[in-house]
Structures are given as structure tokens and as C-alpha cells.
PDB file of N, CA and C in Angstrom:
ATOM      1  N   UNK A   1       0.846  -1.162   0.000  1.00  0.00           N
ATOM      2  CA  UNK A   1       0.000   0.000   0.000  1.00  0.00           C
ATOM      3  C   UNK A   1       0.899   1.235   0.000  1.00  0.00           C
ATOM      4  N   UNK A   2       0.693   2.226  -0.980  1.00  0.00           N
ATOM      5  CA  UNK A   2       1.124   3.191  -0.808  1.00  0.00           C
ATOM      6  C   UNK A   2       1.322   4.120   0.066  1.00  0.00           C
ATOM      7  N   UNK A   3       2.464   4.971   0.771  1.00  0.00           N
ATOM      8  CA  UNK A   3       2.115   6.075   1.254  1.00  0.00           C
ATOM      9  C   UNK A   3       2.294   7.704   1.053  1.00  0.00           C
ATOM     10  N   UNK A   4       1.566   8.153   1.748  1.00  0.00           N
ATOM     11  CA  UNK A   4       1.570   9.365   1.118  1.00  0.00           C
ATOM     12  C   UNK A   4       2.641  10.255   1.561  1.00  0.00           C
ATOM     13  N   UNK A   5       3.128  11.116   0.934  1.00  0.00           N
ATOM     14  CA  UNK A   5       4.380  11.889   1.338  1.00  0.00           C
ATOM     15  C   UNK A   5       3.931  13.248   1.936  1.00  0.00           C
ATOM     16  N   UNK A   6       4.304  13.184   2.990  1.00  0.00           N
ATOM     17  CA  UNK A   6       4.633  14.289   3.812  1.00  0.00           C
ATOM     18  C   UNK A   6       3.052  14.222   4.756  1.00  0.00           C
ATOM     19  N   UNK A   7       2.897  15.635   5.234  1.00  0.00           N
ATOM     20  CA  UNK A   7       1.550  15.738   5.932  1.00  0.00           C
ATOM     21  C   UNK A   7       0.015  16.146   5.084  1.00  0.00           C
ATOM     22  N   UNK A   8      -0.881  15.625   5.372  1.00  0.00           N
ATOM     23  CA  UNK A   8      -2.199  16.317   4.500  1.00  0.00           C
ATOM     24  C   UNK A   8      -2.566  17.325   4.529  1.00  0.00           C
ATOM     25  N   UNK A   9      -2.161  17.999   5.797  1.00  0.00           N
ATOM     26  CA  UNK A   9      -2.473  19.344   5.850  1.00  0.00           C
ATOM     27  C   UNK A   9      -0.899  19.793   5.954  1.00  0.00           C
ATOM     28  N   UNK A  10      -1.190  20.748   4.854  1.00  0.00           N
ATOM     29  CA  UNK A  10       0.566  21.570   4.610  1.00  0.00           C
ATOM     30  C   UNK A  10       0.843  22.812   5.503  1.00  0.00           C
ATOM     31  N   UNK A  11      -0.757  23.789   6.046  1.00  0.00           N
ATOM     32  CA  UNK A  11      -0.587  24.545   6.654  1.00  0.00           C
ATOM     33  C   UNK A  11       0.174  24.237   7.992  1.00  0.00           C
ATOM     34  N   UNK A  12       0.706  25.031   9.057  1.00  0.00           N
ATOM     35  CA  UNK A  12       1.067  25.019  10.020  1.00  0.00           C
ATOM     36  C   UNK A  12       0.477  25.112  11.123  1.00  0.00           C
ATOM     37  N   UNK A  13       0.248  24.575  12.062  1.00  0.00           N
ATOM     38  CA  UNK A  13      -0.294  24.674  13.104  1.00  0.00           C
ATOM     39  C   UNK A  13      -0.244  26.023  13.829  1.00  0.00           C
ATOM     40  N   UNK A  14      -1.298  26.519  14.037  1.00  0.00           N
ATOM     41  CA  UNK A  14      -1.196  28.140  15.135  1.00  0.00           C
ATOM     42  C   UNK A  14      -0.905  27.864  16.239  1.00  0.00           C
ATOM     43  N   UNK A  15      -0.301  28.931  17.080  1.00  0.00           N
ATOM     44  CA  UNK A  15      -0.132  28.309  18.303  1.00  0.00           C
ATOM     45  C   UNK A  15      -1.296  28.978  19.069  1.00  0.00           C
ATOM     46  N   UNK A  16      -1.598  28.789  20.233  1.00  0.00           N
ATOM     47  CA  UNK A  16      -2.503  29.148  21.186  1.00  0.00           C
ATOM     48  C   UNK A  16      -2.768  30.515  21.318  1.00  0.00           C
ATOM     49  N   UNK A  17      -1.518  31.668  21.323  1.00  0.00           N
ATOM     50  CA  UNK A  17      -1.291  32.966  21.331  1.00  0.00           C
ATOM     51  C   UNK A  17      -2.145  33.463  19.937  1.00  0.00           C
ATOM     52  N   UNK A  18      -1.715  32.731  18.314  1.00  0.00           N
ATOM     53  CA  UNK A  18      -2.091  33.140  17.388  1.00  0.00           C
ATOM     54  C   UNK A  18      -3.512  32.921  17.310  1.00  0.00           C
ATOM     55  N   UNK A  19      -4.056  31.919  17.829  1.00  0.00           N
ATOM     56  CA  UNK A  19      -5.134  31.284  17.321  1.00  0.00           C
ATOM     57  C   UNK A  19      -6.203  32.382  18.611  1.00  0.00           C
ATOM     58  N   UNK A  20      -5.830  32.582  19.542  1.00  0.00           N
ATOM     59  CA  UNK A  20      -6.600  33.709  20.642  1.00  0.00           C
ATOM     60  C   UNK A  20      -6.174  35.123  19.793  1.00  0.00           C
ATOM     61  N   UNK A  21      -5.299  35.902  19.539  1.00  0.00           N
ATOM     62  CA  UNK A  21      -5.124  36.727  18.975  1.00  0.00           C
ATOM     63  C   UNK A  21      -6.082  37.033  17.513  1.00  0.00           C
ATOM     64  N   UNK A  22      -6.276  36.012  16.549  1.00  0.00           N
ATOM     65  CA  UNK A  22      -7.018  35.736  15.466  1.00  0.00           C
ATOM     66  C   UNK A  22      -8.229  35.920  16.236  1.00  0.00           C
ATOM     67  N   UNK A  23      -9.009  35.052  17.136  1.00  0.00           N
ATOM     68  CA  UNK A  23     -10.447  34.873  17.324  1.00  0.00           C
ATOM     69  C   UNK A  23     -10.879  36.823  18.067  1.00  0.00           C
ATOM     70  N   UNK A  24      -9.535  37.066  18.836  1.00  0.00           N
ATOM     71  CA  UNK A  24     -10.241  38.151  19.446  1.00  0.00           C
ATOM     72  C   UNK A  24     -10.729  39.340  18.439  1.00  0.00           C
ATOM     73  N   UNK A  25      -9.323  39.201  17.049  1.00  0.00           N
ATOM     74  CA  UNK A  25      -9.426  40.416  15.970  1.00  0.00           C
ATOM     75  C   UNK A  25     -11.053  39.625  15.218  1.00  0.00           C
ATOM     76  N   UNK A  26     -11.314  39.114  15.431  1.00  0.00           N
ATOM     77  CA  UNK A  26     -12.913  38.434  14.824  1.00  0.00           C
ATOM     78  C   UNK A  26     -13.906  39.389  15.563  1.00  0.00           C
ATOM     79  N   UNK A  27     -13.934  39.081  16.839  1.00  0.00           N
ATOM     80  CA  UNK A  27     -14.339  39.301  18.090  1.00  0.00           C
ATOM     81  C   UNK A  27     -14.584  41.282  17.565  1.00  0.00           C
ATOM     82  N   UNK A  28     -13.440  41.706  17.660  1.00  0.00           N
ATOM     83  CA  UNK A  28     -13.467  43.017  17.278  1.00  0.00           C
ATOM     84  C   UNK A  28     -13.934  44.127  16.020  1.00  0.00           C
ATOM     85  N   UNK A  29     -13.900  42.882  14.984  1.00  0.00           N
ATOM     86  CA  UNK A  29     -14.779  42.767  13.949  1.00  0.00           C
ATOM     87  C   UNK A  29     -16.216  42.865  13.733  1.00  0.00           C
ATOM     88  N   UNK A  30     -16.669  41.865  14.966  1.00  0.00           N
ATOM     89  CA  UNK A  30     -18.042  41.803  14.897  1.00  0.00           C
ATOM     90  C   UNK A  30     -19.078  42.895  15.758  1.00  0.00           C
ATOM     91  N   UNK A  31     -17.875  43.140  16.393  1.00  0.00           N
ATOM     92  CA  UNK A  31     -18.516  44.249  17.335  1.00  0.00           C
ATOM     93  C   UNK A  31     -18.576  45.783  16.692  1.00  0.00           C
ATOM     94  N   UNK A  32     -17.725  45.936  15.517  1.00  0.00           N
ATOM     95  CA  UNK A  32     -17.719  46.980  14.516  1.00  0.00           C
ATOM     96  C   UNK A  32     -19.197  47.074  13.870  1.00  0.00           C
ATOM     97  N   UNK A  33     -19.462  45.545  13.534  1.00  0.00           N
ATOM     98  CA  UNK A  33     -20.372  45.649  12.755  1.00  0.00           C
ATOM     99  C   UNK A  33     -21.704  45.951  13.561  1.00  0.00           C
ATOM    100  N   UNK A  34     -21.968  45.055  14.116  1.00  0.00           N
ATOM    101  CA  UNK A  34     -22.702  45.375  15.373  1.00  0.00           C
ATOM    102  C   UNK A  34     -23.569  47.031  15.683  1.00  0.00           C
ATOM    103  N   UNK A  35     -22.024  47.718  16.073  1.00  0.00           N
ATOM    104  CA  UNK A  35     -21.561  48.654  16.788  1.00  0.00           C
ATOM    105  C   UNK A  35     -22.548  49.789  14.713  1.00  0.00           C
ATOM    106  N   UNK A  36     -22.550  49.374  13.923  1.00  0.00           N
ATOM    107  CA  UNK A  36     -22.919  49.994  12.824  1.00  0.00           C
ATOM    108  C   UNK A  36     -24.191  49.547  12.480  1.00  0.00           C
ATOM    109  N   UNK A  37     -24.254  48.556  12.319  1.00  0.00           N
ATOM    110  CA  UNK A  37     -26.074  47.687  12.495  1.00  0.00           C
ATOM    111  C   UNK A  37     -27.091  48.954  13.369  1.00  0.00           C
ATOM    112  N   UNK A  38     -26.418  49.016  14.736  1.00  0.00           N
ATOM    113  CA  UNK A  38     -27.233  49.974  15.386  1.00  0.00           C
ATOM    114  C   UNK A  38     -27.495  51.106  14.943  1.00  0.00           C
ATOM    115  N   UNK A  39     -26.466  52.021  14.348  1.00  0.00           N
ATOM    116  CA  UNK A  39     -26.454  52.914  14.131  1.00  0.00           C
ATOM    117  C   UNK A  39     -27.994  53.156  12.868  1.00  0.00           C
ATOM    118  N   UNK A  40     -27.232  51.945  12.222  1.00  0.00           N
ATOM    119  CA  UNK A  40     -28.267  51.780  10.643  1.00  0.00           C
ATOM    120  C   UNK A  40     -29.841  51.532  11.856  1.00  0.00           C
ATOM    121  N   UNK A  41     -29.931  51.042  12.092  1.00  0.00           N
ATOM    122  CA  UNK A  41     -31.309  50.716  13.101  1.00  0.00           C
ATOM    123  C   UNK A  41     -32.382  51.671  13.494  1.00  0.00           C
ATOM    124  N   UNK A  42     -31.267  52.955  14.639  1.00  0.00           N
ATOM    125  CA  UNK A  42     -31.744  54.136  15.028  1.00  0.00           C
ATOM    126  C   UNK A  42     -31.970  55.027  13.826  1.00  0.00           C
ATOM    127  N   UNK A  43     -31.709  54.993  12.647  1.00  0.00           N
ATOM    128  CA  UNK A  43     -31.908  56.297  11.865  1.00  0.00           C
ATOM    129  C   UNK A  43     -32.891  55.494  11.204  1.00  0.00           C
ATOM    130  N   UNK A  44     -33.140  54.300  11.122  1.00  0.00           N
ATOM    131  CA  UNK A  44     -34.647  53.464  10.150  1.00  0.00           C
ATOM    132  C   UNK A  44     -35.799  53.838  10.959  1.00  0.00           C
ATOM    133  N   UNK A  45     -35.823  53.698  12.755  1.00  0.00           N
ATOM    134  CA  UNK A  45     -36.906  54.194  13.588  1.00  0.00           C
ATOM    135  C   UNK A  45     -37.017  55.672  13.458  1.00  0.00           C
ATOM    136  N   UNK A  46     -36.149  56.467  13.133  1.00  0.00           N
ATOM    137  CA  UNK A  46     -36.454  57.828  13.011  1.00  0.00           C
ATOM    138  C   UNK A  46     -37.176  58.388  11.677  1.00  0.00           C
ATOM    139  N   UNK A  47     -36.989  57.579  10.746  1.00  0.00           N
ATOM    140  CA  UNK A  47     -37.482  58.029   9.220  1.00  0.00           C
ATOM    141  C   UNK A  47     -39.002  56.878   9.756  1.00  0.00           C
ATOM    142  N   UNK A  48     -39.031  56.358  10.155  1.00  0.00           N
ATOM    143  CA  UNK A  48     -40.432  55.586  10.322  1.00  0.00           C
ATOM    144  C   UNK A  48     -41.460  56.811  11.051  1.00  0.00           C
ATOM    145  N   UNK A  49     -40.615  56.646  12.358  1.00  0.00           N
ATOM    146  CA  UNK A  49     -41.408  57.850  13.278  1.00  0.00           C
ATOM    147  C   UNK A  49     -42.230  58.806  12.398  1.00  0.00           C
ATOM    148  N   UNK A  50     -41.230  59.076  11.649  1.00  0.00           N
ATOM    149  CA  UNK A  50     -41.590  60.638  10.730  1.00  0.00           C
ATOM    150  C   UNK A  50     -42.634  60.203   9.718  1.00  0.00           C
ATOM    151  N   UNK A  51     -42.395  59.023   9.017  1.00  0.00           N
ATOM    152  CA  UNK A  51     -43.636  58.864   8.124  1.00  0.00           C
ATOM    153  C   UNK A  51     -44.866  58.534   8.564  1.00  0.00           C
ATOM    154  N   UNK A  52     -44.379  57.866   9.935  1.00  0.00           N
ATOM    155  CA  UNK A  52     -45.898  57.573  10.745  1.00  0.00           C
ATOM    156  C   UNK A  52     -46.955  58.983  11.299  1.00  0.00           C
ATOM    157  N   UNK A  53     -45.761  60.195  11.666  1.00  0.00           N
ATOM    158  CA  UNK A  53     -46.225  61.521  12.181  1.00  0.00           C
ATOM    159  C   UNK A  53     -46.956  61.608  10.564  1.00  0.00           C
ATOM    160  N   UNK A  54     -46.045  61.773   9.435  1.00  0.00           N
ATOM    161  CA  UNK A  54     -46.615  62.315   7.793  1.00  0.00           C
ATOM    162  C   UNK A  54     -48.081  61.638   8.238  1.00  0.00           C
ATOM    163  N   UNK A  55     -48.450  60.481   7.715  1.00  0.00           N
ATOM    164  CA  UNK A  55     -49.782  59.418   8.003  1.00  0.00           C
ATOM    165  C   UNK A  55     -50.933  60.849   8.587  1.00  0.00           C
ATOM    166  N   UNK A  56     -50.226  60.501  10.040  1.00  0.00           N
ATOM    167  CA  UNK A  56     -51.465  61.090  10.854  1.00  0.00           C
ATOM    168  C   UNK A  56     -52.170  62.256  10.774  1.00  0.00           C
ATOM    169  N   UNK A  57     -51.110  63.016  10.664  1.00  0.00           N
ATOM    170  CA  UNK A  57     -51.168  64.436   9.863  1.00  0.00           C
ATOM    171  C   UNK A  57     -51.816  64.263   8.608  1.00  0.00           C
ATOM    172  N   UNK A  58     -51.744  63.526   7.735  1.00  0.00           N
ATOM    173  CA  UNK A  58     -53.015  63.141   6.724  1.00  0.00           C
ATOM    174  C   UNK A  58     -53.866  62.720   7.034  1.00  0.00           C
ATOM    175  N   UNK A  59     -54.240  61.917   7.885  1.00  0.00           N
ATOM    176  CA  UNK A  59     -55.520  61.165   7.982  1.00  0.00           C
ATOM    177  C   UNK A  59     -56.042  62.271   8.685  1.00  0.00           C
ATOM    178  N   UNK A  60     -55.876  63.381   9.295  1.00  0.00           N
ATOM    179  CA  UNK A  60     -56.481  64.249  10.249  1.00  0.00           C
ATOM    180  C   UNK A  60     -56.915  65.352   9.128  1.00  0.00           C
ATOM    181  N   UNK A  61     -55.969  65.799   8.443  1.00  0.00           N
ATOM    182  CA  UNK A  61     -56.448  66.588   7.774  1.00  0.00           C
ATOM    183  C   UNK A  61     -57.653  66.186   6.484  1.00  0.00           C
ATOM    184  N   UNK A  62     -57.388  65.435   6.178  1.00  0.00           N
ATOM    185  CA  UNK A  62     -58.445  64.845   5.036  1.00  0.00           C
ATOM    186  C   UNK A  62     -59.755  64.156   6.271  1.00  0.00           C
ATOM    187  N   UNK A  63     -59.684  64.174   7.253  1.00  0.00           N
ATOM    188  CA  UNK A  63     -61.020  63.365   8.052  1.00  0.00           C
ATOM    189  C   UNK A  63     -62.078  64.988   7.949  1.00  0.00           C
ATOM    190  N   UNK A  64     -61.636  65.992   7.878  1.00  0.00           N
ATOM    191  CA  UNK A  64     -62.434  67.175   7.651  1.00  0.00           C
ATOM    192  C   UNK A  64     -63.175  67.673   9.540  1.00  0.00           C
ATOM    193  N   UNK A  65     -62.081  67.274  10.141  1.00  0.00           N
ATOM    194  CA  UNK A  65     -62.508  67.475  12.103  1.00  0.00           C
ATOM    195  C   UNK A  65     -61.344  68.435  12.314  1.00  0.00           C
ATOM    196  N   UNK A  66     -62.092  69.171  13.123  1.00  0.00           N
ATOM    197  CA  UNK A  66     -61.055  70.333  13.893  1.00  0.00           C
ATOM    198  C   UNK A  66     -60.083  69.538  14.631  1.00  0.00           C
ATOM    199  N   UNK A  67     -59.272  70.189  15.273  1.00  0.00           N
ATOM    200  CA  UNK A  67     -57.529  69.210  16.099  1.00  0.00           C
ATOM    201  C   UNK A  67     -58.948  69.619  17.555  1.00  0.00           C
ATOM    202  N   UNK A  68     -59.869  70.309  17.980  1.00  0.00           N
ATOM    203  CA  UNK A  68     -60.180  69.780  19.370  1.00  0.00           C
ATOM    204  C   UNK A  68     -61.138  68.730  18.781  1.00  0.00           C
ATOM    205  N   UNK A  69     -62.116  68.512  17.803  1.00  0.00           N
ATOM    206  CA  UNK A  69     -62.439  66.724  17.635  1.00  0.00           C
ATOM    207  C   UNK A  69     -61.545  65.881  17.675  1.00  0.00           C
ATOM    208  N   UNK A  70     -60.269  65.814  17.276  1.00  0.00           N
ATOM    209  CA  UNK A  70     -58.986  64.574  16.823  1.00  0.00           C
ATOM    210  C   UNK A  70     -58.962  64.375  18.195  1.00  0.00           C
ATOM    211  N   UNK A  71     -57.806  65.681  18.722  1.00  0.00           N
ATOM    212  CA  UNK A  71     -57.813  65.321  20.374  1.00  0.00           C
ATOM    213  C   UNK A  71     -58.836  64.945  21.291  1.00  0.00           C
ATOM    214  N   UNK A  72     -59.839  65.257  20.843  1.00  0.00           N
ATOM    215  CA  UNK A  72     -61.008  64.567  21.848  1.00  0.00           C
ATOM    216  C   UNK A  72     -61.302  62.946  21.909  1.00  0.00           C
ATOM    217  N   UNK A  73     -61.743  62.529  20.385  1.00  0.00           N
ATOM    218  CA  UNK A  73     -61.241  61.417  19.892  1.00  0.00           C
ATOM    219  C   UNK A  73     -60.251  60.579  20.553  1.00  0.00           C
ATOM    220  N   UNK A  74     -59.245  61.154  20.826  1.00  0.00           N
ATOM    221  CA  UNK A  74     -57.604  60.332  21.179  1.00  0.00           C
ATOM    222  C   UNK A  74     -58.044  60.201  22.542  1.00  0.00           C
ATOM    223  N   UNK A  75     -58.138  61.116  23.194  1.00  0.00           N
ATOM    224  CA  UNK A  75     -58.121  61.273  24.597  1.00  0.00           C
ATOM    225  C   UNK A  75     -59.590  60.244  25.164  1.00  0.00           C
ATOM    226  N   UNK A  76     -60.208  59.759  24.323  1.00  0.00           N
ATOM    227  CA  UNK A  76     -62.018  59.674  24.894  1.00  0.00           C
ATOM    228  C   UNK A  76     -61.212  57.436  24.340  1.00  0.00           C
ATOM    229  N   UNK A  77     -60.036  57.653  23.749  1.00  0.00           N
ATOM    230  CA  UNK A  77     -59.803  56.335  22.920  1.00  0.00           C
ATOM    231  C   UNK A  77     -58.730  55.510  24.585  1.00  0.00           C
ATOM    232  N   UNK A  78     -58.754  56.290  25.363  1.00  0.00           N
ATOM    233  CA  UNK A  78     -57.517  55.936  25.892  1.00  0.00           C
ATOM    234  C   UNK A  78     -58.310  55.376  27.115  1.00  0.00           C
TER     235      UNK A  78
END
């Protein structure tokens, strides 16, 4: 039976230092992204907020009721 020459895996083994050093720069990576996800997050609830305020502000104005019917409305809903 044949054998095979040399090792199957040619890479080198990391040592413990490299292989913790590697996982933490991951580690620091993900927390970038993370750390930007949020960012992207808070400015999607703020453009929502605002189209939800746009909405209401339409539906009030086209319902053809004064703002003390709306507010009465809201307040009589709660």
C-alpha cells in the first residue's frame, strides 16, 4: 500500500497565542459591525417615526374634524 508523502495538511499549526489573537481580531470585527447595524437601526426608527407623524397628519387633515375633535377622539380612545 502506498504512502503518502509528507503531511495532509501543509498549513502550520497556530499556536494558542495566534489562534486567541485571530479569534479576538474576529471578536473586534463583529462588534464593529454590530456597533454599525445599530447605528443603521436608530436612523430606520427615526425616518419611520416621521412617516408615521406624515400618516397622521393626513388622515387628520383629510377626516375634515377640527384638532379639538382629533384630540377629543384620542383622549375619549384611551
Amino acid at each position: 500500500m502506498p504512502r503518502t508523502k509528507g503531511s495532509k495538511n501543509k498549513t502550520a499549526a497556530l499556536t494558542i497565542d495566534e489562534r486567541i489573537a485571530a479569534v479576538t481580531a474576529e471578536i473586534d470585527s463583529l462588534q464593529e459591525q454590530v456597533k454599525a447595524k445599530k447605528a443603521e437601526l436608530k436612523k430606520l426608527d427615526v425616518e419611520k417615526a416621521e412617516a408615521d407623524q406624515k400618516k397622521i397628519l393626513a388622515a387628520a387633515a383629510s377626516s375634515g374634524k377640527t384638532v379639538e375633535e382629533i384630540i377629543e377622539l384620542i383622549e375619549s380612545a384611551k
